[in-house]
C-alpha atoms as a PDB file:
ATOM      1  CA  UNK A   1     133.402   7.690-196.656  1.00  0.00           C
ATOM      2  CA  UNK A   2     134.218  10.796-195.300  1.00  0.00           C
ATOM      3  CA  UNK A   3     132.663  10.515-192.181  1.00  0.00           C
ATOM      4  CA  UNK A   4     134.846   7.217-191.654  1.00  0.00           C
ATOM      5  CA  UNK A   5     137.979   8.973-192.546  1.00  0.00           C
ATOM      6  CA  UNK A   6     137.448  11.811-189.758  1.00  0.00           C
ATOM      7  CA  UNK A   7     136.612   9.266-187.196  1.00  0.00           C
ATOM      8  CA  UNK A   8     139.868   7.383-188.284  1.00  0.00           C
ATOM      9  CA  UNK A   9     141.609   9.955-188.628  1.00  0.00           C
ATOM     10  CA  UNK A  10     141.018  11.953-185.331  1.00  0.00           C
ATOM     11  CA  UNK A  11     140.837   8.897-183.226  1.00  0.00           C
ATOM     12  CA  UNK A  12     142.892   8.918-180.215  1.00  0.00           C
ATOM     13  CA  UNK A  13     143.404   6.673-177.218  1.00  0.00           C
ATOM     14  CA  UNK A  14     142.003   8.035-173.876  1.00  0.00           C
ATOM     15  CA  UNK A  15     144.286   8.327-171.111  1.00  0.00           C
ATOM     16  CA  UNK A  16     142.075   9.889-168.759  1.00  0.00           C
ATOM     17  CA  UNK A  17     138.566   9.159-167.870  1.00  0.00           C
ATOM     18  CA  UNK A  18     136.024  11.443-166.035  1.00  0.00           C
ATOM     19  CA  UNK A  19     135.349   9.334-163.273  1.00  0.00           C
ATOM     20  CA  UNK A  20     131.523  10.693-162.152  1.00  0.00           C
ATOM     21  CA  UNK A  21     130.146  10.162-165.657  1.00  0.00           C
ATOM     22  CA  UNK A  22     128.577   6.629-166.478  1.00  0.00           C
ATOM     23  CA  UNK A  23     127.424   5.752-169.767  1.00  0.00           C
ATOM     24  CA  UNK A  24     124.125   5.149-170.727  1.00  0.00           C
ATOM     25  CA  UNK A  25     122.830   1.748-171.035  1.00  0.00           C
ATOM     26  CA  UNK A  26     121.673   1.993-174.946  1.00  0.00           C
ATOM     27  CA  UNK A  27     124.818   3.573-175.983  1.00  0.00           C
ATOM     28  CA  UNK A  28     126.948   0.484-174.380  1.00  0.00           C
ATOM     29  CA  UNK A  29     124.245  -1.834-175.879  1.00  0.00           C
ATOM     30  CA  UNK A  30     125.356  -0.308-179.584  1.00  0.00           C
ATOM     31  CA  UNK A  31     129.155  -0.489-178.624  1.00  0.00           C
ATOM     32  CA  UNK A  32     128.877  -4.095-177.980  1.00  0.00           C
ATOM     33  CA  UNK A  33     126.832  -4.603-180.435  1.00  0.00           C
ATOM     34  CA  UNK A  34     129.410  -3.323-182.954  1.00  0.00           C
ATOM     35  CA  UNK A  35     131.654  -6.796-182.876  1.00  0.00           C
ATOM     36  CA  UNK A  36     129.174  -9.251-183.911  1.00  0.00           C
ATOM     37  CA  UNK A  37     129.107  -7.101-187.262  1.00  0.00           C
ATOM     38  CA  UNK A  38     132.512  -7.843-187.831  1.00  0.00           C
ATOM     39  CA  UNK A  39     133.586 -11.612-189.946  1.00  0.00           C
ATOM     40  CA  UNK A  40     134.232 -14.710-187.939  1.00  0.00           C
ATOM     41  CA  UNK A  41     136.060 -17.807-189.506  1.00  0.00           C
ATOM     42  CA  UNK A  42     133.215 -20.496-190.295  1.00  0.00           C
ATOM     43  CA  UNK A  43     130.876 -18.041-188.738  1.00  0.00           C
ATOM     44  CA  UNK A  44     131.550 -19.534-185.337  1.00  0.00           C
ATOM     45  CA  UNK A  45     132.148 -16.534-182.961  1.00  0.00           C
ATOM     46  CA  UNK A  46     133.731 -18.530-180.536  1.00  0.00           C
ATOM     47  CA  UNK A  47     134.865 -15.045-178.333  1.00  0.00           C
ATOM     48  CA  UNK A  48     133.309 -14.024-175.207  1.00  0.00           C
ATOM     49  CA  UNK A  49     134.007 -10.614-173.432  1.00  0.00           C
ATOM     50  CA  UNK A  50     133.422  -9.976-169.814  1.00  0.00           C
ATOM     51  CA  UNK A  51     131.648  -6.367-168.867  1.00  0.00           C
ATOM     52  CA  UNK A  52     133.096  -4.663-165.703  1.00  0.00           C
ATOM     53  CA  UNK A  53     130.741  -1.405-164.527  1.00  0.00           C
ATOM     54  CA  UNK A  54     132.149   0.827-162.272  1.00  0.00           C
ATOM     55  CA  UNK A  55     129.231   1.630-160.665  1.00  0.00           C
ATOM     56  CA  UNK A  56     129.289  -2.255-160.198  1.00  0.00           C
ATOM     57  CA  UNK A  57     132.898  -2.695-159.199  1.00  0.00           C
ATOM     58  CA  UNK A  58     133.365  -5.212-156.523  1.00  0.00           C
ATOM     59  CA  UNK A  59     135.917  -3.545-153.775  1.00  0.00           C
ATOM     60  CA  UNK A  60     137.355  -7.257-152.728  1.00  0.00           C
ATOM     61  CA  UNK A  61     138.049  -8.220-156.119  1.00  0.00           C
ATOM     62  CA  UNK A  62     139.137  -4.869-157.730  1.00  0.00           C
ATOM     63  CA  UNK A  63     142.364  -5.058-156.490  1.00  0.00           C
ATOM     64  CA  UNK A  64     143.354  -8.323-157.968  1.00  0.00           C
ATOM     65  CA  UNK A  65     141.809  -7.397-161.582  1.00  0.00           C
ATOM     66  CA  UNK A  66     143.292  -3.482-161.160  1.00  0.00           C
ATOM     67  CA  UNK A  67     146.919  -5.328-160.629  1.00  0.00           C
ATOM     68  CA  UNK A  68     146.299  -7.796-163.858  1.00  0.00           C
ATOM     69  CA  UNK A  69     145.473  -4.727-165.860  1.00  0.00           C
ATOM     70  CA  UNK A  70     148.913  -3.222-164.797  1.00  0.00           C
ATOM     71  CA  UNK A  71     147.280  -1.128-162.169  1.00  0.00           C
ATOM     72  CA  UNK A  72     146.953   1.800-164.834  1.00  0.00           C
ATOM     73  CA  UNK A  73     145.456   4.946-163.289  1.00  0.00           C
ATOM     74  CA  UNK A  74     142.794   4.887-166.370  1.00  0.00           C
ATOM     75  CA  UNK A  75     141.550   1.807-166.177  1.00  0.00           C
ATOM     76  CA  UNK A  76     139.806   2.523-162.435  1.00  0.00           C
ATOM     77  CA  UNK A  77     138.303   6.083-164.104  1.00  0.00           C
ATOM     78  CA  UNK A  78     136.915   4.351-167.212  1.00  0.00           C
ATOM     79  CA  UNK A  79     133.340   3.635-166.884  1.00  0.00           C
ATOM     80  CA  UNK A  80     133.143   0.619-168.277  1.00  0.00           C
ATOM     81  CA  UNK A  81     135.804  -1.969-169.150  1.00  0.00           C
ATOM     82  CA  UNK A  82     134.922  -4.868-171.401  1.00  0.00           C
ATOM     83  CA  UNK A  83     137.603  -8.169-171.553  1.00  0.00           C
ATOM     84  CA  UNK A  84     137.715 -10.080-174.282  1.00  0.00           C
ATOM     85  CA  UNK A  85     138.435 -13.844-174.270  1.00  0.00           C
ATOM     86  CA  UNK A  86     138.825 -16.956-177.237  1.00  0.00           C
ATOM     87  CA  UNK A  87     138.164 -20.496-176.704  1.00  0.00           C
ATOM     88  CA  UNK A  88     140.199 -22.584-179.441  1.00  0.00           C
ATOM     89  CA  UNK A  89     138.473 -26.048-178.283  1.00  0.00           C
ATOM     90  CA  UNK A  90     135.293 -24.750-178.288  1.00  0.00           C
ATOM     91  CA  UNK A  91     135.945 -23.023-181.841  1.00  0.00           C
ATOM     92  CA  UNK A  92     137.770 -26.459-183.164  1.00  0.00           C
ATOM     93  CA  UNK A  93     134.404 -28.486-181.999  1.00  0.00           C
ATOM     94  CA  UNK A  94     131.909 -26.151-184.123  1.00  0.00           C
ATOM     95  CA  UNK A  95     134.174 -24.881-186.670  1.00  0.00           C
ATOM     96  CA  UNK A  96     133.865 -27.968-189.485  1.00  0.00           C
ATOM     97  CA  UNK A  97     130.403 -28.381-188.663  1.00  0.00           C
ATOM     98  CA  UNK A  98     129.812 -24.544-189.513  1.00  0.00           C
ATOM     99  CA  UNK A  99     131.880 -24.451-192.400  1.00  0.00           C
ATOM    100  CA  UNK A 100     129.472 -27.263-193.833  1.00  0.00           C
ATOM    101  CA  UNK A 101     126.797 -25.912-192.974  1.00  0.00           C
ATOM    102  CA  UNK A 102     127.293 -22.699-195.197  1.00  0.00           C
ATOM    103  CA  UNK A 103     128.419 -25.298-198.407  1.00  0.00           C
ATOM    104  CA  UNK A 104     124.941 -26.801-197.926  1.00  0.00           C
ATOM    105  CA  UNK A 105     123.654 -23.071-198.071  1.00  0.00           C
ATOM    106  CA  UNK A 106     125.632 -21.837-200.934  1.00  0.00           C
ATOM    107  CA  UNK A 107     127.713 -19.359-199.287  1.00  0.00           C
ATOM    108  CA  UNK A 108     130.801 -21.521-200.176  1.00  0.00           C
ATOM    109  CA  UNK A 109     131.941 -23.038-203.471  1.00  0.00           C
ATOM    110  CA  UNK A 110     133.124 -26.125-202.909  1.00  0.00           C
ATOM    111  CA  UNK A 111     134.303 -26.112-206.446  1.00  0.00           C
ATOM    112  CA  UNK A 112     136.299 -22.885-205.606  1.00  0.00           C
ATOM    113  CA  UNK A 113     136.812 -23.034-202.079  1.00  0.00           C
ATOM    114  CA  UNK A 114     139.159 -26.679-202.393  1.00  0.00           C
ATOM    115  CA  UNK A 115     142.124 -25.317-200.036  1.00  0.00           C
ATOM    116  CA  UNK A 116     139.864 -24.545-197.137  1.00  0.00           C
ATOM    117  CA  UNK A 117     137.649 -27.346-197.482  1.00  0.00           C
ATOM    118  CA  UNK A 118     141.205 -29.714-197.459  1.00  0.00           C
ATOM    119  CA  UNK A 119     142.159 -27.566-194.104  1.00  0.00           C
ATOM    120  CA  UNK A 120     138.758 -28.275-192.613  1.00  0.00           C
ATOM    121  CA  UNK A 121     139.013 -31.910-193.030  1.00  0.00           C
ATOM    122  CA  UNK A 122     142.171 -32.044-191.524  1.00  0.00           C
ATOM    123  CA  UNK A 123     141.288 -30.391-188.557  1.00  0.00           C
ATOM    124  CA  UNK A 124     142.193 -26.161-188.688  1.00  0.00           C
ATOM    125  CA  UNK A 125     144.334 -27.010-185.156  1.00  0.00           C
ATOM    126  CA  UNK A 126     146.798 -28.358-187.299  1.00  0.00           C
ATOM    127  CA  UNK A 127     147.888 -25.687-189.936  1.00  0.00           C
ATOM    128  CA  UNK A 128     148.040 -22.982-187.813  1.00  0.00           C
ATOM    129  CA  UNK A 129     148.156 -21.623-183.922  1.00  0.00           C
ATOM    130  CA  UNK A 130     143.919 -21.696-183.251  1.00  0.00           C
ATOM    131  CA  UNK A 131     144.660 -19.538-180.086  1.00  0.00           C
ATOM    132  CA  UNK A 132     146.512 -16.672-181.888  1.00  0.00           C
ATOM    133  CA  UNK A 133     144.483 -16.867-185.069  1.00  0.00           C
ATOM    134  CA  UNK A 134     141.073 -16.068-183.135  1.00  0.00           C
ATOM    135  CA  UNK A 135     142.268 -13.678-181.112  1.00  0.00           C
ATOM    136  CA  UNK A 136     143.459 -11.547-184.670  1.00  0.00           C
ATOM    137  CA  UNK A 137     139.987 -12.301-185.429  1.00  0.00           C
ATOM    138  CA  UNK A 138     138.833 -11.219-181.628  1.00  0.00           C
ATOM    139  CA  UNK A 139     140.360  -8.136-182.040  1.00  0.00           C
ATOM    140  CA  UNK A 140     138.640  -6.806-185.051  1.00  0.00           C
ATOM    141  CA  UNK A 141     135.746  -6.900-182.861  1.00  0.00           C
ATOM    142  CA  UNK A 142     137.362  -4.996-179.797  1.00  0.00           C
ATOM    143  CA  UNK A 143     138.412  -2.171-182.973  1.00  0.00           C
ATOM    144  CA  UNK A 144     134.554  -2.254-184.376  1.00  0.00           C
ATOM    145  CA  UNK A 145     133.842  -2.024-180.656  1.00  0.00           C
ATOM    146  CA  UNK A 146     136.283   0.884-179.728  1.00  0.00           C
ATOM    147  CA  UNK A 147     135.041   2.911-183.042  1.00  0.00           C
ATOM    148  CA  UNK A 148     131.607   2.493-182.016  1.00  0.00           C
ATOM    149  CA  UNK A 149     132.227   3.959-178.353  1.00  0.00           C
ATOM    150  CA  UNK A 150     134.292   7.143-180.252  1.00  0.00           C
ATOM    151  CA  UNK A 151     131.480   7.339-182.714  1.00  0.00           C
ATOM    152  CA  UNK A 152     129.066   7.792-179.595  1.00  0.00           C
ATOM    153  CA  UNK A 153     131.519  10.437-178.440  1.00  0.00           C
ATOM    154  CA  UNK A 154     132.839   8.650-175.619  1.00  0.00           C
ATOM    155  CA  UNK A 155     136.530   8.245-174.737  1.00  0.00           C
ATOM    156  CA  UNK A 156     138.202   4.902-175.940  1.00  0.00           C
ATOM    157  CA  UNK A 157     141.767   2.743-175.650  1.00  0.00           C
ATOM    158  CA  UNK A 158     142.930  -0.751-175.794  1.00  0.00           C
ATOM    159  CA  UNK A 159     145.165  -1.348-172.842  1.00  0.00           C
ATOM    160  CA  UNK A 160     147.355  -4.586-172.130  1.00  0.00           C
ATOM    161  CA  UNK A 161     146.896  -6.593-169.367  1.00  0.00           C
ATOM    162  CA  UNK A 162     148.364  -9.868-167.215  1.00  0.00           C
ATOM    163  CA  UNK A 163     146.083 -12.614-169.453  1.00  0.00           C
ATOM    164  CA  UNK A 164     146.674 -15.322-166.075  1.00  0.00           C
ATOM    165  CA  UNK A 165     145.891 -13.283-163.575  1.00  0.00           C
ATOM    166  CA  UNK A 166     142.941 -10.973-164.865  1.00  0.00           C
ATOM    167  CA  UNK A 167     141.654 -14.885-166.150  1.00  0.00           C
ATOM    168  CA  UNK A 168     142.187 -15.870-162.445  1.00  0.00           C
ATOM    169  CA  UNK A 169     140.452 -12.498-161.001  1.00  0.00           C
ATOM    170  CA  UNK A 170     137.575 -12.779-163.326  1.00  0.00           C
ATOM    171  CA  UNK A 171     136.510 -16.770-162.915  1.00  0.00           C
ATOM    172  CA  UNK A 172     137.804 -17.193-166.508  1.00  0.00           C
ATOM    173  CA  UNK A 173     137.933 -21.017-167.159  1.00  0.00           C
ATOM    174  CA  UNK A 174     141.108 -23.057-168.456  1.00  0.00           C
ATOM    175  CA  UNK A 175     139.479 -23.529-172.074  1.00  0.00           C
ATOM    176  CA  UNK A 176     139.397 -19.984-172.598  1.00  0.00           C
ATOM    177  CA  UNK A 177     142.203 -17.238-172.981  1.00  0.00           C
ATOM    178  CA  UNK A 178     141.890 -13.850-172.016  1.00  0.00           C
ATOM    179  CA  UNK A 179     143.518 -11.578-174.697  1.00  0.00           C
ATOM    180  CA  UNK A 180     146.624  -9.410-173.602  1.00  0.00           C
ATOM    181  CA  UNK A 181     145.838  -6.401-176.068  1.00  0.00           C
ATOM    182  CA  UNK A 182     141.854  -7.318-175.363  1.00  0.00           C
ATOM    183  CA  UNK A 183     140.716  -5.388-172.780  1.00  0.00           C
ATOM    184  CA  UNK A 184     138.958  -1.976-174.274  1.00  0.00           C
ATOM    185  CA  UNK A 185     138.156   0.984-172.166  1.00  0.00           C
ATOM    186  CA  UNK A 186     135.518   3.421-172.287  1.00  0.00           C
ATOM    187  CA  UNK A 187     133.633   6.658-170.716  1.00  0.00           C
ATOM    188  CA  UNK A 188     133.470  10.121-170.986  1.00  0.00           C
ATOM    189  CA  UNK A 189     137.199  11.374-172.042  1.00  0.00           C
ATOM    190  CA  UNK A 190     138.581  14.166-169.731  1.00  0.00           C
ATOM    191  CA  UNK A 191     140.337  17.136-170.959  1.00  0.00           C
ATOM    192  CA  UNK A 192     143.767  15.687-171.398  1.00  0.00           C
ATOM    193  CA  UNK A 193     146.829  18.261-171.990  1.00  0.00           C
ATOM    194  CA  UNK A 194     149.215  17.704-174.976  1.00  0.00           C
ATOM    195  CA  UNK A 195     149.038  16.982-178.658  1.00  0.00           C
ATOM    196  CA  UNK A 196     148.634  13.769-180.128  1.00  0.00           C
ATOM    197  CA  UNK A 197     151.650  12.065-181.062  1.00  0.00           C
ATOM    198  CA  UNK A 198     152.177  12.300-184.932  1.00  0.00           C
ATOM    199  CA  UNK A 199     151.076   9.105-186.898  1.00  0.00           C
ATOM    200  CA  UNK A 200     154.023   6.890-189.442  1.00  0.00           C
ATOM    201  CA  UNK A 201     153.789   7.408-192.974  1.00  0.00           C
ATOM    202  CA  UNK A 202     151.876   5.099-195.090  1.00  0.00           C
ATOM    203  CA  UNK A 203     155.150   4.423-196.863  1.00  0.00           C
ATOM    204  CA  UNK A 204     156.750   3.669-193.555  1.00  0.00           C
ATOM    205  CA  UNK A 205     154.694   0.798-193.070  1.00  0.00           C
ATOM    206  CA  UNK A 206     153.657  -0.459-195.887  1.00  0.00           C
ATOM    207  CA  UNK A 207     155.983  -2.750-198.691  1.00  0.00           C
ATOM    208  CA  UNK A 208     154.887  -3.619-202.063  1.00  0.00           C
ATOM    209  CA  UNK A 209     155.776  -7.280-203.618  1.00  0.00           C
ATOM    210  CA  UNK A 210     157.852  -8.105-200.734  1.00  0.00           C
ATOM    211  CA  UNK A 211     159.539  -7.056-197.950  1.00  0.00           C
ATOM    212  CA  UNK A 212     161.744  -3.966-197.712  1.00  0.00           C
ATOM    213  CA  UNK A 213     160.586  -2.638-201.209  1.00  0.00           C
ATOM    214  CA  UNK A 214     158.804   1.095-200.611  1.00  0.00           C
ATOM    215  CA  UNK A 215     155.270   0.995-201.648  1.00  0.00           C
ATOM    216  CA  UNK A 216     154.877   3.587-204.460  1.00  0.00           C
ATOM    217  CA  UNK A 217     151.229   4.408-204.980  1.00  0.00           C
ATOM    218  CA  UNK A 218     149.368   5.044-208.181  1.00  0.00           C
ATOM    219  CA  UNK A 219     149.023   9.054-208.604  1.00  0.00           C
END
């Protein structure tokens, strides 16, 4: 526990990239192999992320997919940028079938499980937004992904991007969505000067019963 706390605790975002470093092929393998720990509604994994190298980078299309990730200085020193992407149709087609699959083997209680089974029947594209509910799912994975890369001692941030144009730059197609908080970079961090800006209290951001009421915590 402790050794999750420090990482936690003294992670920061990387903001500048040594740009002659690259990283080595079986520590990326572990930091993408980090998301597929995390949950997945129905156990469907419907996400797909797209690795850019920079050893790899492609000078004709760089500029395009540079400009659609805001054409921030750290994203061309980062060795390695990874884009993450949903596909709500393609989720919606083996979502019900996967959900049934893991009553058949026990993992779910029909008995106790009514309300989801009644929101699978009824198709999940009806009670809520598919797109935005798998990318909150998504984006556990680019965290467990990010950690991972810190954990290895590498550099890490999540950086925002233009989700139309880096979908256009990258030969994304229409039935998938490129995140806009999704794209995680990584390498080896640079010496960066400055502190690190101070973190909110817990009782700044956290309500207890309902909204507005401070969270008082057992001693």
């Amino acid at each position: 526990m402790a050794e999750l706390r420090d990482l936690l605790e003294n992670r920061r975002s990387t903001r500048r990239f040594d740009p002659d470093r690259d990283i080595p092929g079986e520590v990326l393998a572990a930091v993408l192999q980090a998301p597929l720990a995390m949950p997945h509604a129905g156990n469907t994994y419907d996400w797909r992320a797209i690795v850019l190298l920079r050893r790899d980078r492609d000078p004709e299309r760089w500029p395009a997919i540079f400009e659609a990730l805001l054409s921030q200085h750290y994203v061309e020193e980062a060795a390695a940028l990874v884009v993450w992407t949903v596909q709500p149709a393609w989720w919606e087609a083996n979502y019900r079938r996967n959900v049934a699959d893991l009553v058949e083997r026990g993992l779910i209680d029909a008995a106790r499980h009514g309300a989801l089974l009644e929101l699978v029947a009824a198709g999940p594209g009806r009670e809520f937004p598919v797109a935005g509910a798998l990318a909150g799912e998504a984006m556990m994975g680019v965290a467990a992904a990010m950690l991972a890369a810190i954990d290895a001692g590498l550099g890490a941030t999540i950086t925002a991007c233009r989700p139309a144009g880096l979908a256009a730059a990258l030969g994304v197609p229409e039935e998938a969505v490129v995140l806009p908080f999704g794209v995680l970079a990584i390498g080896h961090a640079a010496a960066a000067a400055g502190g690190a800006p101070a973190k909110p209290a817990l009782t700044d951001v956290y309500y207890t019963e309902r909204w507005g009421r401070r969270l008082a915590l057992p001693s």
